[in-house]
C-alpha atoms as a PDB file:
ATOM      1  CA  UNK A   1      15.380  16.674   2.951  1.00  0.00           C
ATOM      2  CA  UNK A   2      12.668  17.206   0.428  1.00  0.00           C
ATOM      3  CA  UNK A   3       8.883  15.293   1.156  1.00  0.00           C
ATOM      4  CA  UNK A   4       9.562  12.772  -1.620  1.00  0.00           C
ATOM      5  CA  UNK A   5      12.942  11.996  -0.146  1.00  0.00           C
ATOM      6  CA  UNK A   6      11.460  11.609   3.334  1.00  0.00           C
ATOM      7  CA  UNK A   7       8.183   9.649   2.018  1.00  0.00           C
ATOM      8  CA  UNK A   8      10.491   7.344   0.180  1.00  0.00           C
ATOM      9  CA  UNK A   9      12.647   6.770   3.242  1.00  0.00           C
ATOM     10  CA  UNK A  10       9.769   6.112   5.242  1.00  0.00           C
ATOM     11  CA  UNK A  11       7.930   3.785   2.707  1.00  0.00           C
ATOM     12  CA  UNK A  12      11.314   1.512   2.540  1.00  0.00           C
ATOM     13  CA  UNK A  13      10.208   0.017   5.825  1.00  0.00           C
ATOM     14  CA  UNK A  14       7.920  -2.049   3.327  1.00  0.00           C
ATOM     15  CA  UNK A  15      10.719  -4.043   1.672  1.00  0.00           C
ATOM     16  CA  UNK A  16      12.691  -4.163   5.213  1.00  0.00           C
ATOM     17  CA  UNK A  17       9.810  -5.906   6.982  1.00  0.00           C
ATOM     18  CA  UNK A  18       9.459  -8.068   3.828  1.00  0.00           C
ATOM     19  CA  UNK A  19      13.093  -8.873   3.657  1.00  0.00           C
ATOM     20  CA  UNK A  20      13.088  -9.751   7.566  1.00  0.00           C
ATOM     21  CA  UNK A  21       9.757 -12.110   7.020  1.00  0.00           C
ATOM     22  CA  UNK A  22      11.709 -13.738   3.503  1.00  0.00           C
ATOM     23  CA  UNK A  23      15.154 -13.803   4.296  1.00  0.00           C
ATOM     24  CA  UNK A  24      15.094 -14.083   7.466  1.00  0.00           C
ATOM     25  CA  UNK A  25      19.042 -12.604   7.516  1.00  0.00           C
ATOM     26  CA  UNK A  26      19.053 -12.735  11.115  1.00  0.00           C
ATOM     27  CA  UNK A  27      17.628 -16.132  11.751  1.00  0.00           C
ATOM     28  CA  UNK A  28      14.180 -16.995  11.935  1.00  0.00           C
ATOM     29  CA  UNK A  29      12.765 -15.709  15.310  1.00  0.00           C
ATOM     30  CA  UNK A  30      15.277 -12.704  15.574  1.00  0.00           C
ATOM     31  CA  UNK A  31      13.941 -11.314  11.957  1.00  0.00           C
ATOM     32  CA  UNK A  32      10.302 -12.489  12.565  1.00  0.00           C
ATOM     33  CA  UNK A  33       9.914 -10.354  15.458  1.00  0.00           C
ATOM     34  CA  UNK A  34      12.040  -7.551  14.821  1.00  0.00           C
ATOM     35  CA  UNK A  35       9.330  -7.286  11.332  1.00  0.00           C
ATOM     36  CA  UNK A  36       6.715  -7.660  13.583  1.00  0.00           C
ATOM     37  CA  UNK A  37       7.624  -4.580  15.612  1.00  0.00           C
ATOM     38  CA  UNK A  38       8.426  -2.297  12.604  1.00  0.00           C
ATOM     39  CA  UNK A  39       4.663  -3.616  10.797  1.00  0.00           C
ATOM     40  CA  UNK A  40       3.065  -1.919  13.780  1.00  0.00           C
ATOM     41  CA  UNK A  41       5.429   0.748  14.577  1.00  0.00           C
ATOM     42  CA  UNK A  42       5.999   1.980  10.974  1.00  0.00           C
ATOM     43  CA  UNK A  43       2.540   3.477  11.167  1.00  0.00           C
ATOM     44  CA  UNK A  44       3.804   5.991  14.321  1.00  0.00           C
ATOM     45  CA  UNK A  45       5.749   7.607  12.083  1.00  0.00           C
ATOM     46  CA  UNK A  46       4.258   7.424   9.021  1.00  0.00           C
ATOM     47  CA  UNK A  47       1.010   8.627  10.328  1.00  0.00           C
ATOM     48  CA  UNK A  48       2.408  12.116  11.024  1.00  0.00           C
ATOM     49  CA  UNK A  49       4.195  12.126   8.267  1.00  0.00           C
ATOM     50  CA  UNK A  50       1.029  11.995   5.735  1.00  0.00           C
ATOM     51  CA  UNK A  51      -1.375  14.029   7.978  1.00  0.00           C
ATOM     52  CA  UNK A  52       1.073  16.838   7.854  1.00  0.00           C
ATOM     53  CA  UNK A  53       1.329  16.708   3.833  1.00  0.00           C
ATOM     54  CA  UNK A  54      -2.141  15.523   3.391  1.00  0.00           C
ATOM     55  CA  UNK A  55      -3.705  18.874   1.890  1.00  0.00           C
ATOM     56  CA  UNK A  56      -0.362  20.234   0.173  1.00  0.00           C
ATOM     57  CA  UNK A  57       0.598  17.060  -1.817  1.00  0.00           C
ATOM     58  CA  UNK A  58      -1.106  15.188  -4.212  1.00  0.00           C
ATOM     59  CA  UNK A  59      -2.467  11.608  -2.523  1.00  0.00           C
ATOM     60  CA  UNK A  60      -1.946  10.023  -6.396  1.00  0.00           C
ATOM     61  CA  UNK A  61       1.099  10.891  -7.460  1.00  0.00           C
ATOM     62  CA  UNK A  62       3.001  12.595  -4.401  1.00  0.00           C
ATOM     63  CA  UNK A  63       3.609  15.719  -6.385  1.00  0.00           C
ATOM     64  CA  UNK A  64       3.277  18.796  -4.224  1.00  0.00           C
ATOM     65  CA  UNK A  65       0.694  21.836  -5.354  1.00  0.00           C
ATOM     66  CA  UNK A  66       0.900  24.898  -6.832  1.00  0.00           C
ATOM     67  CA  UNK A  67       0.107  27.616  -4.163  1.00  0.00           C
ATOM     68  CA  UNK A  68      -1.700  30.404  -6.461  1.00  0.00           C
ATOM     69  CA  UNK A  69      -1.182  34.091  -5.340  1.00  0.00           C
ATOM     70  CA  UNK A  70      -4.305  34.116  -3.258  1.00  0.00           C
ATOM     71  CA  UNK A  71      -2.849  31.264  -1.513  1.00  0.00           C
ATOM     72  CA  UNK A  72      -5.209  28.931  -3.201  1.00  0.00           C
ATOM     73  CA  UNK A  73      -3.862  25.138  -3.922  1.00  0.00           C
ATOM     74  CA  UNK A  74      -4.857  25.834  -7.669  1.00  0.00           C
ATOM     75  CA  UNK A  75      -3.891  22.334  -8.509  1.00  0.00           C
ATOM     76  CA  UNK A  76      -5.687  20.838  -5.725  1.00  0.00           C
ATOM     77  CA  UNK A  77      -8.973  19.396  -5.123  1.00  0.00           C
ATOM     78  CA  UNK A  78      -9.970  18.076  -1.770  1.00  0.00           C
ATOM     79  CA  UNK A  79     -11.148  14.200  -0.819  1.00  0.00           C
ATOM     80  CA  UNK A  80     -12.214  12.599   1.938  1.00  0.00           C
ATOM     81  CA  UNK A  81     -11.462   9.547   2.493  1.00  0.00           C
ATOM     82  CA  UNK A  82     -12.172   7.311   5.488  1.00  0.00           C
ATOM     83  CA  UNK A  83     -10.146   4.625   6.379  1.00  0.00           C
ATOM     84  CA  UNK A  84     -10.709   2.049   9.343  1.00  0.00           C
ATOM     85  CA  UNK A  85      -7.407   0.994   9.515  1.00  0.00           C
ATOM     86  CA  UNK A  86      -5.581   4.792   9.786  1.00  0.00           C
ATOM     87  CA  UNK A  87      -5.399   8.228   8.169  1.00  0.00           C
ATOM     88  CA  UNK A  88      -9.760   8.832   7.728  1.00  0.00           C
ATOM     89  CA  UNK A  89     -10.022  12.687   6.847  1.00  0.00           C
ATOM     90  CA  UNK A  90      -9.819  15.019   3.943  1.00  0.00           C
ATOM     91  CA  UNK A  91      -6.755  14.563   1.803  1.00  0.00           C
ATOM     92  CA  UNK A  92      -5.543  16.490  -1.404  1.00  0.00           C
ATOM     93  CA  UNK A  93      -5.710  15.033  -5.375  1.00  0.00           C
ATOM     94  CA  UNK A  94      -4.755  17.034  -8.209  1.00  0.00           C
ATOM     95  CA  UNK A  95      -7.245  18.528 -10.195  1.00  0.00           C
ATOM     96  CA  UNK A  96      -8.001  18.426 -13.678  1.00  0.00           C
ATOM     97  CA  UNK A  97      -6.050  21.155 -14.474  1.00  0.00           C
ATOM     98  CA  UNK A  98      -2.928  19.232 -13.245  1.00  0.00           C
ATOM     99  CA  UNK A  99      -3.488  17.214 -16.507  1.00  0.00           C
ATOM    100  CA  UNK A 100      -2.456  13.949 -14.843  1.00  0.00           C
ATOM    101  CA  UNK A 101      -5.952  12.321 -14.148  1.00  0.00           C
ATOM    102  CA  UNK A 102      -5.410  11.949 -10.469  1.00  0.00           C
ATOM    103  CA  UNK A 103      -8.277  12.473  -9.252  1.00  0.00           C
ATOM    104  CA  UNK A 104     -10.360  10.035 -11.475  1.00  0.00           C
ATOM    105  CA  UNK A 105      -7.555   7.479 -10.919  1.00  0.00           C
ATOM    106  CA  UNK A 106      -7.814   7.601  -7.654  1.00  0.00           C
ATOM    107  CA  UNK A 107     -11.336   7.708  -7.177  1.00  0.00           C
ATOM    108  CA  UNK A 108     -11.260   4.445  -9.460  1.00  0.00           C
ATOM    109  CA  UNK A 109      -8.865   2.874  -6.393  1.00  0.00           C
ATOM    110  CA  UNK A 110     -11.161   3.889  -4.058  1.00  0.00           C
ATOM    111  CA  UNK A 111     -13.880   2.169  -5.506  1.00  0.00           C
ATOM    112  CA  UNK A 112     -12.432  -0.570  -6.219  1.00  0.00           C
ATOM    113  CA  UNK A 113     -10.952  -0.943  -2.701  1.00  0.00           C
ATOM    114  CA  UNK A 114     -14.552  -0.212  -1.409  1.00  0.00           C
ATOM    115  CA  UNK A 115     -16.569  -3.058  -3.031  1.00  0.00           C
ATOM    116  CA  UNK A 116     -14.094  -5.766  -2.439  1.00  0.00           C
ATOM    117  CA  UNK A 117     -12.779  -4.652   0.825  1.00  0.00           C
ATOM    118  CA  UNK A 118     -13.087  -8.478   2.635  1.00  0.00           C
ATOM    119  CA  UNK A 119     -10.860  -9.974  -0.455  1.00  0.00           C
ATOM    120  CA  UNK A 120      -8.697  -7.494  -0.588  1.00  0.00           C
ATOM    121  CA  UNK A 121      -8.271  -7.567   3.408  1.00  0.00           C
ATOM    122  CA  UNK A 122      -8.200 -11.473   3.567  1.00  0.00           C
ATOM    123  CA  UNK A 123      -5.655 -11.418  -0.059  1.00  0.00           C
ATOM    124  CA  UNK A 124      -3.036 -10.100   2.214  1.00  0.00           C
ATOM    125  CA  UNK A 125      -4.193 -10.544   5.944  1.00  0.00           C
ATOM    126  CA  UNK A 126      -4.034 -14.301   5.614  1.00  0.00           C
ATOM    127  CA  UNK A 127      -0.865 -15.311   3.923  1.00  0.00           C
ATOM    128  CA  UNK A 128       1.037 -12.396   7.015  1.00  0.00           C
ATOM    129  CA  UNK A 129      -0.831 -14.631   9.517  1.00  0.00           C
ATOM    130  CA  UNK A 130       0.066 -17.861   8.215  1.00  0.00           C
ATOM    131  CA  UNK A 131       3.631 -17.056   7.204  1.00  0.00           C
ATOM    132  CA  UNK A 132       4.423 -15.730  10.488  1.00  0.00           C
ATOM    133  CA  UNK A 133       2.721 -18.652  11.989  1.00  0.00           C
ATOM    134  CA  UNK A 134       4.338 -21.255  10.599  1.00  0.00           C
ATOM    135  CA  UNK A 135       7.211 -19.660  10.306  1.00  0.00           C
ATOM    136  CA  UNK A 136       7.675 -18.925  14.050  1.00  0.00           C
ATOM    137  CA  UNK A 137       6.503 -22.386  15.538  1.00  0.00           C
ATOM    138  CA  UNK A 138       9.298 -24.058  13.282  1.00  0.00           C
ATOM    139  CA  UNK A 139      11.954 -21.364  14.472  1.00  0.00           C
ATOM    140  CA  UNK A 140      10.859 -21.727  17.980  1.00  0.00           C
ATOM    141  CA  UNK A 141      10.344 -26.142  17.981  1.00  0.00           C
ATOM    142  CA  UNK A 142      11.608 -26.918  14.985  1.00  0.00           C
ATOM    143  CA  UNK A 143       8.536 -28.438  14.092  1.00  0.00           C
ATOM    144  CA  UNK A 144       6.751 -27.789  10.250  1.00  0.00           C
ATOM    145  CA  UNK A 145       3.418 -26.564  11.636  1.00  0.00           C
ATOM    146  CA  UNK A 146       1.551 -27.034   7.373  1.00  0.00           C
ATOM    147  CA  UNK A 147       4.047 -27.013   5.110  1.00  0.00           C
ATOM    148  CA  UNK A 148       8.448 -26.203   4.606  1.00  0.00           C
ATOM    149  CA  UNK A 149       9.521 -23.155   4.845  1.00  0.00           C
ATOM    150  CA  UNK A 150       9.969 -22.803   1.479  1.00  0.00           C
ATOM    151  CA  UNK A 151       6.586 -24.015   0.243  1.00  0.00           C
ATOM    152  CA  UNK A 152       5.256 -21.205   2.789  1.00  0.00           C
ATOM    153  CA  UNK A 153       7.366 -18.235   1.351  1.00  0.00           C
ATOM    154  CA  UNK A 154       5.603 -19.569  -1.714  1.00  0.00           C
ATOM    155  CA  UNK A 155       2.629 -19.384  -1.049  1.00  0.00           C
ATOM    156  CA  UNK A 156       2.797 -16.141   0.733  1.00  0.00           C
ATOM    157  CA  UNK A 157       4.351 -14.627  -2.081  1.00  0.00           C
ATOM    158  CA  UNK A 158       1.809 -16.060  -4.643  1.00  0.00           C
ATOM    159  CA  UNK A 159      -1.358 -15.283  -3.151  1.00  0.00           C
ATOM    160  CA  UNK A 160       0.111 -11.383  -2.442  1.00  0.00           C
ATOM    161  CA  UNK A 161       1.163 -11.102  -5.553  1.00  0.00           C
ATOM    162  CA  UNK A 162      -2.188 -12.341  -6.960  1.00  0.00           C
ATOM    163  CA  UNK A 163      -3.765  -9.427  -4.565  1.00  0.00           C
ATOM    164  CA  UNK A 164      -1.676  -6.441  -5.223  1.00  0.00           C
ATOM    165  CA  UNK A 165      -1.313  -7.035  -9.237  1.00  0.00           C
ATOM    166  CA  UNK A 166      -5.249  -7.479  -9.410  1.00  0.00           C
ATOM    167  CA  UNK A 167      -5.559  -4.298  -7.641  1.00  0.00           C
ATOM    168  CA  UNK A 168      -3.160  -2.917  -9.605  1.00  0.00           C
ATOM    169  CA  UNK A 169      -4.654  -3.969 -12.741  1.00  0.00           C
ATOM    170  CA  UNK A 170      -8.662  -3.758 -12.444  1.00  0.00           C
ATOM    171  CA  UNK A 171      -8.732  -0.375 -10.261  1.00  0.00           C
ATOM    172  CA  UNK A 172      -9.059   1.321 -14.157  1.00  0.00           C
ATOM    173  CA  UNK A 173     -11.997  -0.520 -14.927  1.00  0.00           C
ATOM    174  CA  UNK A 174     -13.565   1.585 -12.287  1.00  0.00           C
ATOM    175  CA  UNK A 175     -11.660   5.063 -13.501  1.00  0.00           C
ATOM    176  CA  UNK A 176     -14.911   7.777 -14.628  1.00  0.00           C
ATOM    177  CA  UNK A 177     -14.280  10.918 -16.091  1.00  0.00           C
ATOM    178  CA  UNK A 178     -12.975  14.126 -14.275  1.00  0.00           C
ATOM    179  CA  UNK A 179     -15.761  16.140 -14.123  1.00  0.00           C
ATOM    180  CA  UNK A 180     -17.835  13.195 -12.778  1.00  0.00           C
ATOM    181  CA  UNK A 181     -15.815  12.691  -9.678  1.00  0.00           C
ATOM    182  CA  UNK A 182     -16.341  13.859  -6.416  1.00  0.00           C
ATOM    183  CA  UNK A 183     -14.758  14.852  -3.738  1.00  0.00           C
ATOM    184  CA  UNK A 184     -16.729  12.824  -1.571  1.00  0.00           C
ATOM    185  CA  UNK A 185     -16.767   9.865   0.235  1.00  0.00           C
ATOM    186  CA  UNK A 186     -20.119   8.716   0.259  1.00  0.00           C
ATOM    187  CA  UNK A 187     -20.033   5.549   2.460  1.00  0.00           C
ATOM    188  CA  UNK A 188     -16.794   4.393   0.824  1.00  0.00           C
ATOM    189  CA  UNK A 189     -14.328   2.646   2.596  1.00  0.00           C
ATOM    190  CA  UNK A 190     -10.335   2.251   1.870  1.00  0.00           C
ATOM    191  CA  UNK A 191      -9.209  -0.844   2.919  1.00  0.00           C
ATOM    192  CA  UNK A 192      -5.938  -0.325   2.699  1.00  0.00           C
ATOM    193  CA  UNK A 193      -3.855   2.238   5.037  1.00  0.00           C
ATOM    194  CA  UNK A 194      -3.962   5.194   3.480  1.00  0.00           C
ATOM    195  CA  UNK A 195      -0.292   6.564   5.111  1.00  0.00           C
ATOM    196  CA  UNK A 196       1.095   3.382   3.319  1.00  0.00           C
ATOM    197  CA  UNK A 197      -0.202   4.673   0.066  1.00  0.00           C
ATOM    198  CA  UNK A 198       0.625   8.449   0.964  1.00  0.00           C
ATOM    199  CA  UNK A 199       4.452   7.889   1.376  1.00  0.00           C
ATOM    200  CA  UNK A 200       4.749   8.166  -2.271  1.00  0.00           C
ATOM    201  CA  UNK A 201       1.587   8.474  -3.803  1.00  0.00           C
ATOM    202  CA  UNK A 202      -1.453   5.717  -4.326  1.00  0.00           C
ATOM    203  CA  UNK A 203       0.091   5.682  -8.245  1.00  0.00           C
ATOM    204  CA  UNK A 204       4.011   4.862  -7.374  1.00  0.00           C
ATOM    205  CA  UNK A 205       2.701   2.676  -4.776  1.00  0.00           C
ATOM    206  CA  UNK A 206       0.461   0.471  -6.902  1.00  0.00           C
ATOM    207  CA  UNK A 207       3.273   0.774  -9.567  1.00  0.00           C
ATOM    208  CA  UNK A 208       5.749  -1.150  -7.780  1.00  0.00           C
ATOM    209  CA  UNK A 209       3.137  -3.642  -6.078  1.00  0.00           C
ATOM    210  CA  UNK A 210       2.689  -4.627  -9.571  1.00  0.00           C
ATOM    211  CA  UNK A 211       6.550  -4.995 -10.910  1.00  0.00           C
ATOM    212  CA  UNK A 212       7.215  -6.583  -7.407  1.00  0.00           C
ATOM    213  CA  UNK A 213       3.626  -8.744  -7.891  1.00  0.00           C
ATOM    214  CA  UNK A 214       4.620  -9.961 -11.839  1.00  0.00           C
ATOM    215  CA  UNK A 215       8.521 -10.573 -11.012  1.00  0.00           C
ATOM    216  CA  UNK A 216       7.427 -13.108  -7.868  1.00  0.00           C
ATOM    217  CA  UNK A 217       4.551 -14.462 -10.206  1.00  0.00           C
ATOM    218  CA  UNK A 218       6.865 -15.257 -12.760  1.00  0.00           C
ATOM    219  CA  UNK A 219       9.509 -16.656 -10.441  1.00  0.00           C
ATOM    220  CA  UNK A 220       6.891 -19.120  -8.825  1.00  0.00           C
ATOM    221  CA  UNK A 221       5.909 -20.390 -12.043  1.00  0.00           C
ATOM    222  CA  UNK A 222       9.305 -20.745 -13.605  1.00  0.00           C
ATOM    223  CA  UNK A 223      10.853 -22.535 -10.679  1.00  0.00           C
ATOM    224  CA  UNK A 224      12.527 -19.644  -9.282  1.00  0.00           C
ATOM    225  CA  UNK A 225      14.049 -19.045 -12.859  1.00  0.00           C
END
């Protein structure tokens, strides 16, 4: 199996734990918990999974490097990155020369995810905790701990969406040239996972956080369509 193929099987986890905390297909505590377990577990295999392909793939776009005849990665540029969550270290971003602007769009990501690390942490962090918190004290008593369960899946959805499409969207306001880039991180931190974003690459990632982000967006304020 090919390193996209196994990155993409590895990164559908995502929708499966979001289909289990949504859909709850096999009733409310069942799916809950069973989400719950791959959330925390995913990141066991995932881990190993991006450290091994961290410095011959491209952290942007996924797209593996050209090995020159010195055995040079003439496509590749190293960046650190450090990460309190998982993956800190020295990861690989296409060059210039690639002619795909990875490394300035990623860069712009970082920096983005840098400055507004609390938001970005608390845009996501709190809707989990009080999905799966209301969520399970109604599946366990039966009892609406805030609001429905549909009014929570709501809200859950909305204020994620709101997160991962403003990522998605403002990151380039940040993007600098090329040859003004560097390699290091100077202080920054990701506040994201960065085997999450590896799987695929930061740029396919972000990609469909946003289509994902716009279609709930637009289902919420269309009643559902």
């Amino acid at each position: 199996m090919s390193v996209r193929l196994q990155g993409l099987a590895l990164f559908a986890f995502i929708p499966i734990v979001l289909i289990l905390f949504l859909a709850q297909p096999l009733g409310t505590v069942a799916s809950l918990l069973i989400g719950i377990v791959l959330m925390f577990g995913h990141r066991f295999v995932a881990v190993p999974f991006v450290q091994k392909h961290r410095h011959q793939r491209c952290l942007w776009c996924g797209r593996p490097g050209q090995i020159g005849p010195a055995g040079d990665r003439a496509e590749l540029r190293d960046f650190e990155v450090l990460s309190p969550v998982t993956g800190s270290g020295t990861y690989a971003v296409c060059s210039r020369g690639a002619g795909r602007s990875c490394a300035s769009r990623w860069d712009a990501l970082y920096t983005l995810a840098d400055r507004f690390r609390l938001l970005i942490r608390l845009g996501i962090g709190i809707p989990v905790i009080y999905l799966l918190g209301s969520e399970l004290v109604r599946g366990t008593t039966g009892t609406e701990l805030w609001t429905g369960s549909a009014t929570t899946v709501q809200i859950f959805k909305g204020v994620v969406a709101l997160t991962v499409v403003s990522i998605s969207v403002v990151y380039l306001a940040y993007r600098r040239s090329d040859d003004s880039v560097s390699g290091e991180a100077e202080g920054r931190v990701l506040a994201a996972p960065v085997h999450n974003l590896g799987l695929l690459g930061a740029g396919w990632t972000l990609w469909i956080f946003r289509v994902v982000g716009v279609w709930w967006l637009v289902r919420i304020l269309f009643g559902q369509l």
